[in-house]
Protein backbone atom coordinates (compact mmCIF):
# COMPACT_ATOMS: atom_id res chain seq x y z
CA UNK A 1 15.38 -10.37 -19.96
CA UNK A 2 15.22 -14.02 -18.91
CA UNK A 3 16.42 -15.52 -21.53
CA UNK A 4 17.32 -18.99 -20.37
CA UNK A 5 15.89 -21.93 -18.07
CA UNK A 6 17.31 -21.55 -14.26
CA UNK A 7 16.82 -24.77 -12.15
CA UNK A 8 14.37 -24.74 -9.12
CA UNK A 9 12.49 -21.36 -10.60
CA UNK A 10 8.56 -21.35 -11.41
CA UNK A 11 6.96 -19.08 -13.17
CA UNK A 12 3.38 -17.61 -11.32
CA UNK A 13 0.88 -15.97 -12.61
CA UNK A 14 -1.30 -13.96 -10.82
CA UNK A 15 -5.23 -13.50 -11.29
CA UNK A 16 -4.93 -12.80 -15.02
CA UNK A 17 -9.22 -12.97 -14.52
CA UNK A 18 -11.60 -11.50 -16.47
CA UNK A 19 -13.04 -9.15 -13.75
CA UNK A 20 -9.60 -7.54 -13.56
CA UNK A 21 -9.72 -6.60 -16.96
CA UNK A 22 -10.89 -3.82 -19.45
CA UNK A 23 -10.53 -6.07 -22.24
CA UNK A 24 -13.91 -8.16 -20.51
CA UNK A 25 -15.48 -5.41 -18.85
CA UNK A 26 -14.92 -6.38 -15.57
CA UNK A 27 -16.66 -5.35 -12.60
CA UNK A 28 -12.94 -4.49 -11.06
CA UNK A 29 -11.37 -3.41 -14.44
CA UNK A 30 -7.65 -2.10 -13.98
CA UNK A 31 -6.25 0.63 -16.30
CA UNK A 32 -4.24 -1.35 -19.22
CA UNK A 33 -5.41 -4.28 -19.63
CA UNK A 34 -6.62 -4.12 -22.57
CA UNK A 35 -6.40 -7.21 -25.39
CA UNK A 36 -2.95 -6.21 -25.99
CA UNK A 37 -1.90 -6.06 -22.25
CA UNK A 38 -3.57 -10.14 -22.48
CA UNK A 39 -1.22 -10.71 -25.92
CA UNK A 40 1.59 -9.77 -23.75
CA UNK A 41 1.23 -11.70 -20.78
CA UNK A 42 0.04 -14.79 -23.16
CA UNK A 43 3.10 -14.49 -25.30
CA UNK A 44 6.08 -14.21 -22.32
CA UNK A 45 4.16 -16.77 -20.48
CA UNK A 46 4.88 -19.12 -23.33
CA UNK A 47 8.00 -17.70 -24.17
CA UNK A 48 9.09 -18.74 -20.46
CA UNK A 49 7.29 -22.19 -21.12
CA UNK A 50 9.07 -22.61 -23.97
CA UNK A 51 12.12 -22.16 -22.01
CA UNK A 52 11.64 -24.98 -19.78
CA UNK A 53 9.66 -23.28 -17.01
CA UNK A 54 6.96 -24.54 -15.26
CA UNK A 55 4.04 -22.29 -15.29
CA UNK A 56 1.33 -21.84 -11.81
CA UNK A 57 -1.63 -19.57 -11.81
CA UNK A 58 -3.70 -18.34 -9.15
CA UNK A 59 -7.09 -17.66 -9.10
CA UNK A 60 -9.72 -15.56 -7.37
CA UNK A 61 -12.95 -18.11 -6.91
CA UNK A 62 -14.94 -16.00 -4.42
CA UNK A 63 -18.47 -17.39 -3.03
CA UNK A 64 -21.58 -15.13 -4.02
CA UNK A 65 -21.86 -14.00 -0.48
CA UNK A 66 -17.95 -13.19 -0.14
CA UNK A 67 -17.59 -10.75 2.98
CA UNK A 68 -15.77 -8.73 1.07
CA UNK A 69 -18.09 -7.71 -1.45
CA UNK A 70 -20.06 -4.33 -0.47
CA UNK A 71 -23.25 -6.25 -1.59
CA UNK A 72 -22.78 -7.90 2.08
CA UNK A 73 -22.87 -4.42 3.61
CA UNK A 74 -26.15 -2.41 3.77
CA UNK A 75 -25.67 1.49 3.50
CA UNK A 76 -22.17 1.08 1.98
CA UNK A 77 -20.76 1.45 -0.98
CA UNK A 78 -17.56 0.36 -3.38
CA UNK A 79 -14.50 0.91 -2.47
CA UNK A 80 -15.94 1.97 1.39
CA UNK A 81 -13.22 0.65 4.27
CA UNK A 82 -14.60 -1.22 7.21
CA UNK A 83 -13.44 -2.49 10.29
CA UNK A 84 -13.91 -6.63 10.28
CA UNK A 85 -12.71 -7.99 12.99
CA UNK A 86 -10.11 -5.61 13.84
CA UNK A 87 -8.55 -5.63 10.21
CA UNK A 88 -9.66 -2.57 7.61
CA UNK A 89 -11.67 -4.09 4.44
CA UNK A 90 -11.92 -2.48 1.25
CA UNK A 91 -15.55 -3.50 0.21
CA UNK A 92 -15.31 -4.65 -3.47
CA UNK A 93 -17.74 -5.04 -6.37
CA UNK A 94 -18.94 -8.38 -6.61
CA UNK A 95 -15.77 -10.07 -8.46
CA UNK A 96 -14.55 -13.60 -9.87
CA UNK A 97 -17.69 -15.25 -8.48
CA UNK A 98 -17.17 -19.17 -8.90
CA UNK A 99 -18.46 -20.61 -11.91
CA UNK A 100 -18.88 -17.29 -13.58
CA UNK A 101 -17.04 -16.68 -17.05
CA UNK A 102 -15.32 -13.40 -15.26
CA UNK A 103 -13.74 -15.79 -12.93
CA UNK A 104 -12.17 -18.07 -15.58
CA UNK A 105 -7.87 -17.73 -15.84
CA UNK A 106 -7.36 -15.71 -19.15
CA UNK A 107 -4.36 -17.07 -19.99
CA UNK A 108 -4.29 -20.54 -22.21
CA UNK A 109 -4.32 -23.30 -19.56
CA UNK A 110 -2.76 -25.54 -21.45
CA UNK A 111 0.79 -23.76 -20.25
CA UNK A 112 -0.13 -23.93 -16.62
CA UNK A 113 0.64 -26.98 -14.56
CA UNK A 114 -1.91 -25.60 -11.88
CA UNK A 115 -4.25 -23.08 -10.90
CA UNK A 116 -4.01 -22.48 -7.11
CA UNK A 117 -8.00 -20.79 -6.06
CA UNK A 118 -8.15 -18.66 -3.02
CA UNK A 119 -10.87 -16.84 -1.86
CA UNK A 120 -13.36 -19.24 -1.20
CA UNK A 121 -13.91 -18.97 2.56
CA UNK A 122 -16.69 -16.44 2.59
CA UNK A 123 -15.21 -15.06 6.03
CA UNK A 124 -11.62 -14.05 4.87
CA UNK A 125 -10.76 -11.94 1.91
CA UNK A 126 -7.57 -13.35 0.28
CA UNK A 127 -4.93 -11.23 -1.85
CA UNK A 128 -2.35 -13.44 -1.29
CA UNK A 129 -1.88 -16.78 -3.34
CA UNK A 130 -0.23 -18.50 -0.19
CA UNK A 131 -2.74 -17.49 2.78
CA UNK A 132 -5.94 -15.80 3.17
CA UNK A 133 -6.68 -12.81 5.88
CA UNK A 134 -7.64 -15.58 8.85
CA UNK A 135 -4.36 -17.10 7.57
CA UNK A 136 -5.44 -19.97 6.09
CA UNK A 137 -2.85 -22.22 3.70
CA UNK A 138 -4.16 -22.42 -0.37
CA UNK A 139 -1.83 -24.92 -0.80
CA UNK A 140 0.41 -23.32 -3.20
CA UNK A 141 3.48 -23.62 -1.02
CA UNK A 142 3.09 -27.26 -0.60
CA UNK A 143 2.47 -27.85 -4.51
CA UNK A 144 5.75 -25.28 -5.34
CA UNK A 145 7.79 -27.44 -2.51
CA UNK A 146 6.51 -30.40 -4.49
CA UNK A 147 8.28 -29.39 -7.58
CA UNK A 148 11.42 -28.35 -6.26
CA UNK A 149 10.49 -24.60 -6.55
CA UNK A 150 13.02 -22.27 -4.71
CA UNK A 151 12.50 -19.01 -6.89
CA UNK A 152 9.59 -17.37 -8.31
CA UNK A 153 9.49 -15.44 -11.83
CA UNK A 154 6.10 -13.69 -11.03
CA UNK A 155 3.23 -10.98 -12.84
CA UNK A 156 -0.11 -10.52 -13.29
CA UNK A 157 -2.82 -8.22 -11.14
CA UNK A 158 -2.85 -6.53 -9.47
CA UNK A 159 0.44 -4.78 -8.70
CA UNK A 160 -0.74 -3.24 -5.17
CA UNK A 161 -3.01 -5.56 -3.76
CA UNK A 162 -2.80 -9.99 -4.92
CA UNK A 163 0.71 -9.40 -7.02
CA UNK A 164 2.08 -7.51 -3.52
CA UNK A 165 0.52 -9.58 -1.22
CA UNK A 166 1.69 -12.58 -2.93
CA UNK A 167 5.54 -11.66 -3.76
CA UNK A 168 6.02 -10.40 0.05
CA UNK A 169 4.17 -14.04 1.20
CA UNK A 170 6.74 -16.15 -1.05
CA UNK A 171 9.49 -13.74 0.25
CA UNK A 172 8.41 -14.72 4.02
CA UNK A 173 8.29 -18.03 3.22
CA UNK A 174 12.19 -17.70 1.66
CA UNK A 175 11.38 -17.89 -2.15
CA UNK A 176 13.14 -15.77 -4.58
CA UNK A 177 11.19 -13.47 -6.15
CA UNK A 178 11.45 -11.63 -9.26
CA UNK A 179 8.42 -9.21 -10.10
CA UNK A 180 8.41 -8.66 -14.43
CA UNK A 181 6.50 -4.61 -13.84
CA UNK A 182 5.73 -4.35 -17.56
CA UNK A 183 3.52 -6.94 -17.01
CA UNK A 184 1.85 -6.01 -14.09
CA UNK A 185 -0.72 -3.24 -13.49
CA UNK A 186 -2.49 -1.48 -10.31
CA UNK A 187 -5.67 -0.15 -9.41
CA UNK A 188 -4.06 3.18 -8.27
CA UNK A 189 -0.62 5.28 -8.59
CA UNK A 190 -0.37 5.70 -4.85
CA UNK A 191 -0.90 1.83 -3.56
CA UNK A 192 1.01 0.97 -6.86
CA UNK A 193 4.10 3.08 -5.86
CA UNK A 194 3.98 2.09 -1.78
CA UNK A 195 3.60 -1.83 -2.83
CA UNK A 196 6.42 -1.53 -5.20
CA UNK A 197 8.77 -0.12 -2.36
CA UNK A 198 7.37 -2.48 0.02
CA UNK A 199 8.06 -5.59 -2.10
CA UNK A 200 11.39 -4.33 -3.16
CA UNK A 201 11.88 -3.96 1.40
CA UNK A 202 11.78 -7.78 1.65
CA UNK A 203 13.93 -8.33 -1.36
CA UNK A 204 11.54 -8.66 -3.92
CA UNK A 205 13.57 -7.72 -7.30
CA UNK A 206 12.20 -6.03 -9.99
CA UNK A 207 12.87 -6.67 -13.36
């Protein structure tokens, strides 16, 4: 348990949205997270404040006409893979649309000095919270660099796709990352199990 403030270390949480969730019926609704998977993450993300942490969120804040959303692509349906432009796509229910209540960060933003969005170029998809798929910088390593950030206490959703591509991102870009698992969940078993070995590859530590 981290039970005391460490200098240089941010806490980041990750797409804590109401389309992820079960507890708002979200259109991409994980397994467990229910209102008291939200009391959880609410109550160790202000335990951490409390500690002295500083607190980041990310935040899907797709355009209506994301290309990732199968609503793009006639004759397909969910959860369909694509080539686009030489990368495979998973085509996605329409999800965290801007300006939509789905899309809004769950957790109290009162604790958060920022809330990084990615996912607004309609041409990239974007599970990381440092780069989208045409690589393209959110700004979150510039605003961590900012604050002195050299290690990252991170959770949130989802384990195998924006938690993963997000922990192995900060662990290119030489943060520290810690991953807290009880308060992350996945879509699926299998990507949750290969993302969890490929995060703990590039020194990703789970705690």
């Amino acid at each position: 348990m981290i039970d005391r403030k460490e200098e240089n270390t941010a806490v980041l949480v990750v797409d804590v949205q109401g389309d992820f969730t079960q507890l708002m019926n979200g259109s991409l609704a994980v397994e467990g997270t229910d209102q008291a998977y939200l009391d959880q993450v609410t109550a160790e993300t202000r335990r951490l404040k409390s500690l002295g942490f500083p607190v980041f969120a990310t935040q899907d804040w797709h355009p209506a006409d994301h290309i990732s959303f199968v609503t793009m692509h006639k004759g397909h349906v969910p959860f369909d893979v694509i080539d686009l432009n030489g990368t495979d796509q998973i085509l996605w229910p329409p999800h965290c649309i801007q300006n939509t209540p789905n899309a809004e960060v769950l957790v109290d933003n009162g604790l958060l000095e920022a809330i990084v969005k990615k996912g607004m170029d309609p041409r990239y998809d974007s599970y990381s919270g440092f780069f989208d798929d045409g690589n393209h910088d959110t700004g979150l390593d510039a605003l961590l660099k900012t604050h002195g950030i050299t290690d990252l206490i991170m959770f949130g959703l989802t384990t195998d796709y924006c938690a993963r591509a997000t922990a192995m991102d900060a662990r290119s870009l030489g943060y520290g990352v810690r991953l807290i698992r009880n308060l992350c969940r996945g879509v699926a078993p299998d990507t949750t199990g290969t993302a969890i070995e490929k995060m703990a590859d590039v020194g990703v530590v789970m705690v």
